[in-house]
Protein backbone atom coordinates (compact mmCIF):
# COMPACT_ATOMS: atom_id res chain seq x y z
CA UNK A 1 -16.44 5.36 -13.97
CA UNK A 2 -14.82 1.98 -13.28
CA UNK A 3 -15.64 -0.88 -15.44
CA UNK A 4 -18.72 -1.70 -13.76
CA UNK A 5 -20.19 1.86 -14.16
CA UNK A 6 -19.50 3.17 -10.50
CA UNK A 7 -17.49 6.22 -10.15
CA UNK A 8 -14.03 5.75 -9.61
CA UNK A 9 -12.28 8.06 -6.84
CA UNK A 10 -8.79 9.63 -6.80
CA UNK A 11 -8.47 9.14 -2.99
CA UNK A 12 -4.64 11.38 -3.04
CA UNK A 13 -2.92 12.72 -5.11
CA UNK A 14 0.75 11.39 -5.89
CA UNK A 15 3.15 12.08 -3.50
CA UNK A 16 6.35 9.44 -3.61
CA UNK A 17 7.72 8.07 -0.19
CA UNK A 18 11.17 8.79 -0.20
CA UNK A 19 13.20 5.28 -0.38
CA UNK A 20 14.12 5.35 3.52
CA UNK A 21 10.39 5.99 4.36
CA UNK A 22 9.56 2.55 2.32
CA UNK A 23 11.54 0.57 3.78
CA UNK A 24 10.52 1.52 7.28
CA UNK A 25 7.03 0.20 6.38
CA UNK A 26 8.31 -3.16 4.97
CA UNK A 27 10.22 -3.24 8.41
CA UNK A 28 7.25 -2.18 9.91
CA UNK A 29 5.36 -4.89 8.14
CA UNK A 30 7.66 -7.58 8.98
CA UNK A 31 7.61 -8.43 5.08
CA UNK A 32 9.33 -11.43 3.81
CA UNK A 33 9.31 -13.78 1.01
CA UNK A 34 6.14 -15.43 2.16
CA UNK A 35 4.15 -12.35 1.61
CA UNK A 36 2.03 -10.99 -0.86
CA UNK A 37 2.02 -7.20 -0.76
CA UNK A 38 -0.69 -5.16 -1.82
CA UNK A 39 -0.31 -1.53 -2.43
CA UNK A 40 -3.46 1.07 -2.85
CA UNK A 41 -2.46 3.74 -4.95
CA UNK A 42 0.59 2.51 -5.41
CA UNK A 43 1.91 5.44 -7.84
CA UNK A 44 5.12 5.05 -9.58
CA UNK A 45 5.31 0.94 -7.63
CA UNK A 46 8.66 1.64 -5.34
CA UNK A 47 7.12 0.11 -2.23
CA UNK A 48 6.36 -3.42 -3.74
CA UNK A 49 9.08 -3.37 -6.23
CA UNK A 50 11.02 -2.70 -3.46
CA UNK A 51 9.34 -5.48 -1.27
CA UNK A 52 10.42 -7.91 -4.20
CA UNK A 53 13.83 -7.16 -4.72
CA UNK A 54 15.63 -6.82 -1.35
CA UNK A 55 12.57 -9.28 0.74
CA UNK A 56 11.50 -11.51 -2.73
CA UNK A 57 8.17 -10.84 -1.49
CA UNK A 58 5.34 -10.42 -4.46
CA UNK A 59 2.96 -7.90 -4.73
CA UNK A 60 0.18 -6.35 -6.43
CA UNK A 61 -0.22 -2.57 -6.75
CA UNK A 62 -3.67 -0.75 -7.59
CA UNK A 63 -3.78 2.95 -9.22
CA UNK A 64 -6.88 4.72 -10.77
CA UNK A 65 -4.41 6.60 -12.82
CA UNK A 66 -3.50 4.63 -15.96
CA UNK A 67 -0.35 5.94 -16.78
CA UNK A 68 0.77 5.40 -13.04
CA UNK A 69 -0.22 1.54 -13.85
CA UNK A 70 2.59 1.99 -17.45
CA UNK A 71 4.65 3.16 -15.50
CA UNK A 72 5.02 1.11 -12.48
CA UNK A 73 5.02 -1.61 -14.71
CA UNK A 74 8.22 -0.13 -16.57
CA UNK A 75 9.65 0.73 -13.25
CA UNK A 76 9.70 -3.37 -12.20
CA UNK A 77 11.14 -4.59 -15.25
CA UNK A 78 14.21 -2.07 -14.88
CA UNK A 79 14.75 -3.60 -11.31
CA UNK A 80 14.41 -6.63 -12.84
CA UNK A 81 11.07 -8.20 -10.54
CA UNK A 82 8.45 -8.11 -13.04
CA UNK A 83 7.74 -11.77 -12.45
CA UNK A 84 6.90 -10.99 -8.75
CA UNK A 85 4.67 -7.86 -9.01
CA UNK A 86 2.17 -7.18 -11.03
CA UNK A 87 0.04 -3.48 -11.54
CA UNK A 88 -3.72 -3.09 -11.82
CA UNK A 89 -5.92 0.20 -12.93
CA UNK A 90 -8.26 -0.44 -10.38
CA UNK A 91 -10.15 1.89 -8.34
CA UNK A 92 -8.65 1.15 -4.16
CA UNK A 93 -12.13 1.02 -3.15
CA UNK A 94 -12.91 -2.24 -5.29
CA UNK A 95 -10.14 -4.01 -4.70
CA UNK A 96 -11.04 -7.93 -2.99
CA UNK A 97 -8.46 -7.94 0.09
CA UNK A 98 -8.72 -11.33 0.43
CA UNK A 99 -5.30 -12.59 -0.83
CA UNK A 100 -2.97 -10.20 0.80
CA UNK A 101 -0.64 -10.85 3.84
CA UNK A 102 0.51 -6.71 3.86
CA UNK A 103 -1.95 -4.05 3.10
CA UNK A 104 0.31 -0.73 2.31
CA UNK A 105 -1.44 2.74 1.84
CA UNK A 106 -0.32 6.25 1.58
CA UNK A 107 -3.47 8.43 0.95
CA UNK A 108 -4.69 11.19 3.16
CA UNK A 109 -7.57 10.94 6.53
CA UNK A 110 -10.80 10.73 4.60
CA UNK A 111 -9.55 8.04 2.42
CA UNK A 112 -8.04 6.50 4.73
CA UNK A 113 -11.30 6.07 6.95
CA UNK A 114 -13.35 5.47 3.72
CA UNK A 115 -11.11 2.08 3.09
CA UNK A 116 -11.73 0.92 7.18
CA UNK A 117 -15.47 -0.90 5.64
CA UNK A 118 -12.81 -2.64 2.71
CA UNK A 119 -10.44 -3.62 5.05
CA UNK A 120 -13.18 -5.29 7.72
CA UNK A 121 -14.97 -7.23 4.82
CA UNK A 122 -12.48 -8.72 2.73
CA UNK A 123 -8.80 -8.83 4.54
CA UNK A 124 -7.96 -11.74 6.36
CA UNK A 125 -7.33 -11.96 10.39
CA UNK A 126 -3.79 -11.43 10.64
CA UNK A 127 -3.25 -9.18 7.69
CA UNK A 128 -1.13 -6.17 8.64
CA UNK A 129 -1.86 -2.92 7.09
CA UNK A 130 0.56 -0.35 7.68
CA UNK A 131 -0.41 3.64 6.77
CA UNK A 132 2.23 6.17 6.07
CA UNK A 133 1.44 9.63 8.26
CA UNK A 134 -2.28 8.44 8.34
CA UNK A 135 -3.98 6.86 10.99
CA UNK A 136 -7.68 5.20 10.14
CA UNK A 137 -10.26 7.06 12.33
CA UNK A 138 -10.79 5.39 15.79
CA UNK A 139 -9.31 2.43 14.95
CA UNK A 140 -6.13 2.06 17.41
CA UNK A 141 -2.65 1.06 15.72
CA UNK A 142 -0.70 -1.69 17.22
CA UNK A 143 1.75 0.31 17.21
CA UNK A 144 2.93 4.08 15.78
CA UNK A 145 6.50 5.30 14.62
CA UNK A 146 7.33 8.39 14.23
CA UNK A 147 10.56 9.64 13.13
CA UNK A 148 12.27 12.02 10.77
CA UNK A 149 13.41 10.79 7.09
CA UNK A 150 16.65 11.23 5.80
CA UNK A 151 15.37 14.80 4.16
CA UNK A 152 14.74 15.81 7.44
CA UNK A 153 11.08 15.51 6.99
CA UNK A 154 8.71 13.52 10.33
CA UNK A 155 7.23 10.36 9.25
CA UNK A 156 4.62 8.65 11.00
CA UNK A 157 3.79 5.15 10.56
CA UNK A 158 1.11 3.32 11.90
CA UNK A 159 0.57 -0.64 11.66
CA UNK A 160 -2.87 -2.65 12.22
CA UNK A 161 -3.34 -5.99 12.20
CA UNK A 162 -7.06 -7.19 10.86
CA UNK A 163 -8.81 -8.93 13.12
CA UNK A 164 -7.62 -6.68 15.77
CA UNK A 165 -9.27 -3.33 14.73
């Protein structure tokens, strides 16, 4: 149970994005120092600890796990961008869209489709939400990259803008 006594859901399980695979999605997002990244299920933090230290973009990332939350928050002070990120245990499916310019998500199908309601209500027209190897039910992606990472493992990478869904 979250704070407000509704059940919390683990919506994937952890599964880091190798560092090439990240910064396809910034690319992918267009992200720049203007932005405000928001990550759901962010895990260990790499993609907006990465968005802050090569694009100086900030970010906030969102993890039911607690310990994920300690130690993304560990993770930005050793690359020295604690004062542009900041890490929340909060439950993806309650978290107010409203003041991001980049939506990033890595989770699998169903959860995917079960955040399309979250996205519609509370992002902004223009946000762009990018999903690593997930698309988001019928919605239609701007556009779709596939490729293979440096491990030799095929990425896809889909990018929405709201407003356009």
């Amino acid at each position: 149970m979250n704070y407000s006594g509704t059940p919390m859901y683990i919506l994937a399980p952890f599964v880091p994005t190798p560092a090439d695979v990240v910064e396809r999605m910034l690319q992918l997002g267009a992200v720049t120092s203007q932005d405000i990244v928001y990550d759901l299920g962010c895990g260990d933090g790499r993609v907006i600890i990465a968005a802050a230290k090569k694009y100086g973009a900030r970010g906030i990332g969102f993890d039911i796990e607690p310990y994920r939350v300690t130690e993304s928050q560990s993770n930005a002070q050793a690359a020295g961008v604690e004062q542009l990120v900041t890490f929340k245990h909060q439950d993806a499916m309650t978290v107010d869209l409203s003041d991001a310019t980049v939506v990033m998500v890595y989770l699998v199908h169903w959860s995917t489709e079960k955040l399309r309601p979250l996205i519609a209500k509370t992002a902004r027209a223009g946000t762009r939400i990018i999903s690593h190897n997930f698309g988001m039910g019928d919605w239609t992606p701007i556009t779709t990259e596939r490729f293979t990472d440096e491990g030799g493992n095929p990425r896809t990478l889909h990018l929405w803008i709201a407003g356009n869904t």
